[in-house]
N, C-alpha and C. Protein backbone atom coordinates (compact mmCIF):
# COMPACT_ATOMS: atom_id res chain seq x y z
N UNK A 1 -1.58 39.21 -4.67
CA UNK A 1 -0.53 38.22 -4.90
C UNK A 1 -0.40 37.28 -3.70
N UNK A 2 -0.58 37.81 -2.73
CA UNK A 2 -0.81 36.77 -1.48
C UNK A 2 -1.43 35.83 -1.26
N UNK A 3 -2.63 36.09 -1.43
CA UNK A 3 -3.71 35.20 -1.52
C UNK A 3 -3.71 34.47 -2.52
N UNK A 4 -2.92 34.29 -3.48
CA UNK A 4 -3.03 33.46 -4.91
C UNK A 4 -1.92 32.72 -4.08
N UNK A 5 -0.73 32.96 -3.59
CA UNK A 5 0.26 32.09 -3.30
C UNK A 5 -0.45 31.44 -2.07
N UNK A 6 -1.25 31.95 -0.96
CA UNK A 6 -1.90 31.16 0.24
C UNK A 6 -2.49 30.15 -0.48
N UNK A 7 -3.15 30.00 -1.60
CA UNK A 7 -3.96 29.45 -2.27
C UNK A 7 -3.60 28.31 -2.98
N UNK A 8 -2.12 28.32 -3.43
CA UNK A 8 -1.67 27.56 -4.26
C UNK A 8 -0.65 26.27 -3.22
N UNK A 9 -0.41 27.66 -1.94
CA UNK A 9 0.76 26.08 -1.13
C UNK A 9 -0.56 25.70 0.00
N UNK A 10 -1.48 26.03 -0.02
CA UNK A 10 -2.87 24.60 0.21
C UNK A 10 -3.06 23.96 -0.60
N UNK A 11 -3.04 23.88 -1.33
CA UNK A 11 -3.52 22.92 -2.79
C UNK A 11 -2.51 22.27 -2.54
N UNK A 12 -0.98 22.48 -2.22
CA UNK A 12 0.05 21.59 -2.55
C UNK A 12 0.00 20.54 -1.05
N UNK A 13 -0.69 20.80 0.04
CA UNK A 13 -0.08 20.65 1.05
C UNK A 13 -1.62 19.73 1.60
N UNK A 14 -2.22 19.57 0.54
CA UNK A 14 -3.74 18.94 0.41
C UNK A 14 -3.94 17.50 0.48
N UNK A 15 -3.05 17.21 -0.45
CA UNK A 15 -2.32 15.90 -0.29
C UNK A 15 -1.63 15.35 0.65
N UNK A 16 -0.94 15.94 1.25
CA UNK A 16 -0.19 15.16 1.85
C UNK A 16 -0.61 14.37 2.98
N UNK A 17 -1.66 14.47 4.00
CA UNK A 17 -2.10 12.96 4.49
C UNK A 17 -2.63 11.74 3.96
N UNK A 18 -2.75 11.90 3.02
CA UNK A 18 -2.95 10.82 1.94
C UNK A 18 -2.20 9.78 1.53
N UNK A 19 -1.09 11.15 0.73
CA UNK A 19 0.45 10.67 0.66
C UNK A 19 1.00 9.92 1.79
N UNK A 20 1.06 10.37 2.59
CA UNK A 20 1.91 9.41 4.13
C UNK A 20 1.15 8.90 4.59
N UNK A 21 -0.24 8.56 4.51
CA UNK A 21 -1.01 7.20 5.15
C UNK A 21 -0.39 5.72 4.19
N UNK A 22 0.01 6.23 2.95
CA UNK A 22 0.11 5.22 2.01
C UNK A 22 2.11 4.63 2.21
N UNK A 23 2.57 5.92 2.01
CA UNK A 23 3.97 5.74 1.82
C UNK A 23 4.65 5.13 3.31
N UNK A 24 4.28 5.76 4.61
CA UNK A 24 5.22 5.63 5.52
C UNK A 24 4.32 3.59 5.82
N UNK A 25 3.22 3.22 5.84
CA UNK A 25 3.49 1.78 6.02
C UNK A 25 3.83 0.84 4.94
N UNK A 26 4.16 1.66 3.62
CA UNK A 26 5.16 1.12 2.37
C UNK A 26 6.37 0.90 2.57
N UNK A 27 6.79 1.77 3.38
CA UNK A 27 8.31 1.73 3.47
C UNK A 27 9.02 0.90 4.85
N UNK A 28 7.94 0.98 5.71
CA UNK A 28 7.81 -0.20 6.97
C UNK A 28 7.74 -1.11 6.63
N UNK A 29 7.23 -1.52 5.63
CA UNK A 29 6.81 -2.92 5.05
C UNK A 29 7.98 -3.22 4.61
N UNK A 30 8.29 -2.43 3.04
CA UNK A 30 9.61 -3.25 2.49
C UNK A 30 11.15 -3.11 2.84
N UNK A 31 11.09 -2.30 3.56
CA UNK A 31 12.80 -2.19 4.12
C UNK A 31 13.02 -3.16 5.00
N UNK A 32 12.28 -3.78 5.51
CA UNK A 32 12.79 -5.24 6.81
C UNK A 32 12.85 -6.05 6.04
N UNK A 33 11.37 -6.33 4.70
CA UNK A 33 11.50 -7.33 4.05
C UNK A 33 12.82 -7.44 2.81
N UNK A 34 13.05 -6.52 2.73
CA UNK A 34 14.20 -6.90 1.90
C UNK A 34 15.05 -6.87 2.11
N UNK A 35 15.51 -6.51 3.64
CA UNK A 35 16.78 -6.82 4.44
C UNK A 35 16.78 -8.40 4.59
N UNK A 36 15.67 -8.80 5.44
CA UNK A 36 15.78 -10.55 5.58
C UNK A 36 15.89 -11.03 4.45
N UNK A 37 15.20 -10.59 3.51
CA UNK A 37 15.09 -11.82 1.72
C UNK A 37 16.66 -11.53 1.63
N UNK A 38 17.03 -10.76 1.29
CA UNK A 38 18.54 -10.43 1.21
C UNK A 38 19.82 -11.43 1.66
N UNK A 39 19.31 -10.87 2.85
CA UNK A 39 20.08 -12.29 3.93
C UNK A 39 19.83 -13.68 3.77
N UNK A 40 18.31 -13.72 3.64
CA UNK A 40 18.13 -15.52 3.51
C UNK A 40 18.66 -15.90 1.77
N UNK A 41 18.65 -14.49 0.93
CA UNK A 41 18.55 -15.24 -0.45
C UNK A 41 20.48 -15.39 -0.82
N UNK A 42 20.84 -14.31 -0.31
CA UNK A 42 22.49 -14.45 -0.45
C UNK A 42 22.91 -15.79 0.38
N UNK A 43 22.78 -16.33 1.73
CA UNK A 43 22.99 -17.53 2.44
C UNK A 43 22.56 -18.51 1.71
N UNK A 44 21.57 -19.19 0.80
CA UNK A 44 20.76 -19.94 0.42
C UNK A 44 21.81 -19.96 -0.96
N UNK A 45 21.85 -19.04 -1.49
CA UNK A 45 22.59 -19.07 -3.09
C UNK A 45 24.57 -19.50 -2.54
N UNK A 46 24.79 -18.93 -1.62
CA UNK A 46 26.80 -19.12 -1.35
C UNK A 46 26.29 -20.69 -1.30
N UNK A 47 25.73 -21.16 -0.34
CA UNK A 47 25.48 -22.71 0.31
C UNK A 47 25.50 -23.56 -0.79
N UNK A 48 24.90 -23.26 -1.74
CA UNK A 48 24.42 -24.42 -3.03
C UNK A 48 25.60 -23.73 -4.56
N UNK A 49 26.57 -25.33 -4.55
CA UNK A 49 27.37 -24.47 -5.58
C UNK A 49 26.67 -24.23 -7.22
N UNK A 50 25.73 -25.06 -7.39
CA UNK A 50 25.36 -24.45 -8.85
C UNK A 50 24.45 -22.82 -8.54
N UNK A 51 24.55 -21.81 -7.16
CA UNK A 51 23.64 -21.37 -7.71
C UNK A 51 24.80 -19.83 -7.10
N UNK A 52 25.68 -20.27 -7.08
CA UNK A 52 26.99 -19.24 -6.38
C UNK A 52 27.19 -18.33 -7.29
N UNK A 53 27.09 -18.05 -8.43
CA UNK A 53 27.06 -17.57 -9.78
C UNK A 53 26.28 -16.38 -9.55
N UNK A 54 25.01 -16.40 -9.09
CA UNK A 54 23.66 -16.07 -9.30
C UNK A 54 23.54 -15.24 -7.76
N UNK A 55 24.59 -14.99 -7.28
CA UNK A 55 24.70 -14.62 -6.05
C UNK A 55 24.37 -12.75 -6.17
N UNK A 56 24.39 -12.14 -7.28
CA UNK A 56 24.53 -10.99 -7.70
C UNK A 56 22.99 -10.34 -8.05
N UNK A 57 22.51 -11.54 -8.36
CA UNK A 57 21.16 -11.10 -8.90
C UNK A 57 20.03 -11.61 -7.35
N UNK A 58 20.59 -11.83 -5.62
CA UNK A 58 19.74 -11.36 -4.95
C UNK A 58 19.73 -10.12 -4.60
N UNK A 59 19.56 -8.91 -5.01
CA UNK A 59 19.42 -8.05 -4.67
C UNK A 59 17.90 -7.56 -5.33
N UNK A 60 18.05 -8.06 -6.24
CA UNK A 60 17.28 -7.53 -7.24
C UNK A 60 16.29 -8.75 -6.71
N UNK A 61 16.32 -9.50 -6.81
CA UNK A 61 14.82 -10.40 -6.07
C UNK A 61 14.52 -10.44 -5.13
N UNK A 62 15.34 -9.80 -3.76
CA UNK A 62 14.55 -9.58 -2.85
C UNK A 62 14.43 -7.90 -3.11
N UNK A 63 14.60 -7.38 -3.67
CA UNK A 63 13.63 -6.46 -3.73
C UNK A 63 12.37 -6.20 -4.49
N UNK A 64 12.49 -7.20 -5.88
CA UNK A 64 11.26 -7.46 -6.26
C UNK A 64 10.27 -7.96 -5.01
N UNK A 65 10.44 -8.98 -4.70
CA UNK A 65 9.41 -9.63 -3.65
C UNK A 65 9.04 -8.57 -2.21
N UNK A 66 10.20 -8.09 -1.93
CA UNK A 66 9.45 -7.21 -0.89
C UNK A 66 8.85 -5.97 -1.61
N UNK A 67 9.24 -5.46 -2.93
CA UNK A 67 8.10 -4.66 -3.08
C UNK A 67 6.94 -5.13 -3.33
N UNK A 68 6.45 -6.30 -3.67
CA UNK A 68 5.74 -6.92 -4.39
C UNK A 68 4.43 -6.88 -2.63
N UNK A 69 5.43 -7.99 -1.59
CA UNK A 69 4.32 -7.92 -0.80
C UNK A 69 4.01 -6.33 -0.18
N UNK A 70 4.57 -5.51 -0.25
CA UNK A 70 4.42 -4.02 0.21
C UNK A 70 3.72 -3.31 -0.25
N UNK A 71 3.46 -3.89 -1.89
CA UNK A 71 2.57 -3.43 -2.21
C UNK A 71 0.93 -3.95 -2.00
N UNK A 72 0.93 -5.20 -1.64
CA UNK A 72 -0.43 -6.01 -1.21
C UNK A 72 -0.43 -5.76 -0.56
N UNK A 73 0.12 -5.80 0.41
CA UNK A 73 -0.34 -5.02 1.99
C UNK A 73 -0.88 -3.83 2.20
N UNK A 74 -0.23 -2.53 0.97
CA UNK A 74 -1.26 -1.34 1.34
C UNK A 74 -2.08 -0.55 0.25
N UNK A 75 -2.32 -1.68 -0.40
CA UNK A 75 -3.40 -1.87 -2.27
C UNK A 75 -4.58 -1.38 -1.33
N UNK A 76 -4.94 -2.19 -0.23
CA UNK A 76 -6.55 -1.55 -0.16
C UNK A 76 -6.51 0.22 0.52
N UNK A 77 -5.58 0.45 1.66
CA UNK A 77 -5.70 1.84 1.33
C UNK A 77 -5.36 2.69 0.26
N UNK A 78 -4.68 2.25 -0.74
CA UNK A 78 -4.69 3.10 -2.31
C UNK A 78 -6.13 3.40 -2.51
N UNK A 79 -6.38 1.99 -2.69
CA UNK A 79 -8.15 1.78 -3.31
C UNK A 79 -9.08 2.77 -2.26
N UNK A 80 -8.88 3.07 -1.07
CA UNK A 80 -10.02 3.60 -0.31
C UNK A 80 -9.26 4.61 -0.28
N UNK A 81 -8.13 5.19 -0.33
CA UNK A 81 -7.98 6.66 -0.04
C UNK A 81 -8.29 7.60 -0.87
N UNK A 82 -8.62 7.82 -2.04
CA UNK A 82 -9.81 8.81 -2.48
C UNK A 82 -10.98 9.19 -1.88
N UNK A 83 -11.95 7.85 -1.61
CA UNK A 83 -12.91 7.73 -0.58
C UNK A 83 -12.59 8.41 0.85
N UNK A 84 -11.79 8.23 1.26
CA UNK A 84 -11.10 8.51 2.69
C UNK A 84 -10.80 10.06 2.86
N UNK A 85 -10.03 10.50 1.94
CA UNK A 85 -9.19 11.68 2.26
C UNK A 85 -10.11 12.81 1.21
N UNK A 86 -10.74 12.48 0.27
CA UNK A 86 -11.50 13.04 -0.17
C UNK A 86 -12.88 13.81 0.05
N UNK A 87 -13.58 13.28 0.65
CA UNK A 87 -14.75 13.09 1.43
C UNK A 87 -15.05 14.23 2.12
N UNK A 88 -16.00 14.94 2.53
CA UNK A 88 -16.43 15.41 3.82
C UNK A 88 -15.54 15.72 4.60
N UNK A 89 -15.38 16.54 5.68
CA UNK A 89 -14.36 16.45 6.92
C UNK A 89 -15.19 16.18 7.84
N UNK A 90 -16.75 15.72 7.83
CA UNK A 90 -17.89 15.29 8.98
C UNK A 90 -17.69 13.90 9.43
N UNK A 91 -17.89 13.48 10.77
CA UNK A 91 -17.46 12.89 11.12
C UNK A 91 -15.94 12.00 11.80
N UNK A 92 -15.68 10.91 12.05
CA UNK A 92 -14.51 10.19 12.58
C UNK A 92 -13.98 9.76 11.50
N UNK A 93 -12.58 9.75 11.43
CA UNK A 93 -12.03 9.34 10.55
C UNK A 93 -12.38 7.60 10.46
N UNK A 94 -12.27 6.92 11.48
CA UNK A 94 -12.44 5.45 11.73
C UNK A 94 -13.88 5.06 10.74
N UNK A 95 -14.78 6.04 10.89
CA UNK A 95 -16.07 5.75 10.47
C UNK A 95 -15.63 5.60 8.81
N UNK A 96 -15.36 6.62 8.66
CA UNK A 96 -15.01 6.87 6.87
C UNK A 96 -13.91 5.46 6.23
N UNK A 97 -13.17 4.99 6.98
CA UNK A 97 -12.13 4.43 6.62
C UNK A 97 -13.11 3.08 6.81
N UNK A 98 -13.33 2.67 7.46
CA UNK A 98 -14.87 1.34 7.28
C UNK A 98 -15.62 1.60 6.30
N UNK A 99 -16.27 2.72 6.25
CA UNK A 99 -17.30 2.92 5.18
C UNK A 99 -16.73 2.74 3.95
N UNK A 100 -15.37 3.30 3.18
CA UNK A 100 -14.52 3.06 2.69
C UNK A 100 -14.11 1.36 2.12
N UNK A 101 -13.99 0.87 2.99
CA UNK A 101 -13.31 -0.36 3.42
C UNK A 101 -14.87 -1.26 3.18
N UNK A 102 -16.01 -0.80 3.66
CA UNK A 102 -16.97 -2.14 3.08
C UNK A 102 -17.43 -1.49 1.71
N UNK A 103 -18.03 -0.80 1.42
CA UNK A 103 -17.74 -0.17 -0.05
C UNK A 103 -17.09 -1.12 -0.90
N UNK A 104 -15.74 -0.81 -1.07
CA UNK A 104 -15.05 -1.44 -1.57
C UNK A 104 -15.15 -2.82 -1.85
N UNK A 105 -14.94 -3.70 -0.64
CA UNK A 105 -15.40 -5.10 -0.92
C UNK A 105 -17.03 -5.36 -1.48
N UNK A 106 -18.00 -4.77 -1.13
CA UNK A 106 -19.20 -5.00 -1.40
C UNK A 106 -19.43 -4.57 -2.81
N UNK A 107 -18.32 -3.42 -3.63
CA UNK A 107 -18.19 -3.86 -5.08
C UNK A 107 -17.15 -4.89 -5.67
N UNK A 108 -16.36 -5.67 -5.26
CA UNK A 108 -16.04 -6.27 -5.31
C UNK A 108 -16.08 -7.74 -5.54
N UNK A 109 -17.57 -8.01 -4.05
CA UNK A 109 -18.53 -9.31 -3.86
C UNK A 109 -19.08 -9.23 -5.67
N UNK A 110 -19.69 -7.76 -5.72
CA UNK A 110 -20.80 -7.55 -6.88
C UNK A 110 -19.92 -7.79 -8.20
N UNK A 111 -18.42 -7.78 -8.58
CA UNK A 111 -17.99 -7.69 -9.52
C UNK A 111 -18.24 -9.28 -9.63
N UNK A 112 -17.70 -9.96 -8.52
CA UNK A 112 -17.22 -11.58 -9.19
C UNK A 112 -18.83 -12.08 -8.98
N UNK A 113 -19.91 -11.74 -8.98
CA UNK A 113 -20.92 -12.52 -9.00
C UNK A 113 -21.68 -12.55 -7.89
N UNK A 114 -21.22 -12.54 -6.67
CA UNK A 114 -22.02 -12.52 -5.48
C UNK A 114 -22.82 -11.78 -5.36
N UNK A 115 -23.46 -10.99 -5.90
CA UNK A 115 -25.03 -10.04 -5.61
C UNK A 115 -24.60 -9.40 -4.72
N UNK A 116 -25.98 -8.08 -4.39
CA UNK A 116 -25.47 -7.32 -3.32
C UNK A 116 -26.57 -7.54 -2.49
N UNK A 117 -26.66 -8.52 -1.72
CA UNK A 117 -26.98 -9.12 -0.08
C UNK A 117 -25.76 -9.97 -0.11
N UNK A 118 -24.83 -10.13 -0.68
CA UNK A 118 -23.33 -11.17 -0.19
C UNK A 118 -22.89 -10.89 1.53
N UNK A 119 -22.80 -11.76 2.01
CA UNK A 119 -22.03 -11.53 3.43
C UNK A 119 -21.10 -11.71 3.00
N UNK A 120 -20.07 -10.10 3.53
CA UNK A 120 -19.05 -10.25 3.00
C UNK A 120 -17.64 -10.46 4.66
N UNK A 121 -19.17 -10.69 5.35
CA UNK A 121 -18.01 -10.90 6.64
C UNK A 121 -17.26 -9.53 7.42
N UNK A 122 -17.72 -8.77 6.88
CA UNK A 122 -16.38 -7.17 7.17
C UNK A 122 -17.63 -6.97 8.66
């Protein structure tokens, strides 16, 4: 019975650098940004009287928009962390996370047409 439970809270606990490579610069990202949108979008809406009304619904758009860029900002480690955290434990992590990282774009070059000799600059 031990060894089935050793067995089962690794499996659970397998994930989790994965999980927090992704989440903790998600949440760096959108909690400032939707403090400032907040601020600039409530100041911007009191100032202008046709839009004083509408003062209720910045909350909800700056949090659309800062999730929105929070999420572009950490789309490509989604995309490479299978690759990343999956992988081998041989080698540097730095190495894997490049290898990862041109991978990716170099199917990418190949999806929109660029062949694979594209300089893709990385």
């Amino acid at each position: 019975m031990g060894n089935v439970a050793s067995v089962v809270l690794s499996a659970l606990w397998k994930g989790t650098s994965s999980a927090l490579a992704i989440a903790v610069p998600t949440v760096g990202i959108y909690m400032p940004c939707y403090d400032i949108c907040l601020i600039k979008l409530r100041a911007a809406m009191s100032g202008t009287p046709e839009l004083q009304g509408f003062v209720g619904v910045a909350p909800l758009v700056a949090g659309a928009a800062s999730r929105m860029l929070a999420v572009l900002c950490v789309a490509p480690l989604e995309l490479a962390g299978p690759v990343i955290f999956c992988s081998p434990r041989h080698g540097m992590l730095e190495k894997r996370v490049r290898n990862a990282l041109d991978d990716m774009v170099c199917n990418i070059c190949q999806a929109l047409g660029g062949g694979e000799d594209a300089d893709v600059g990385v």
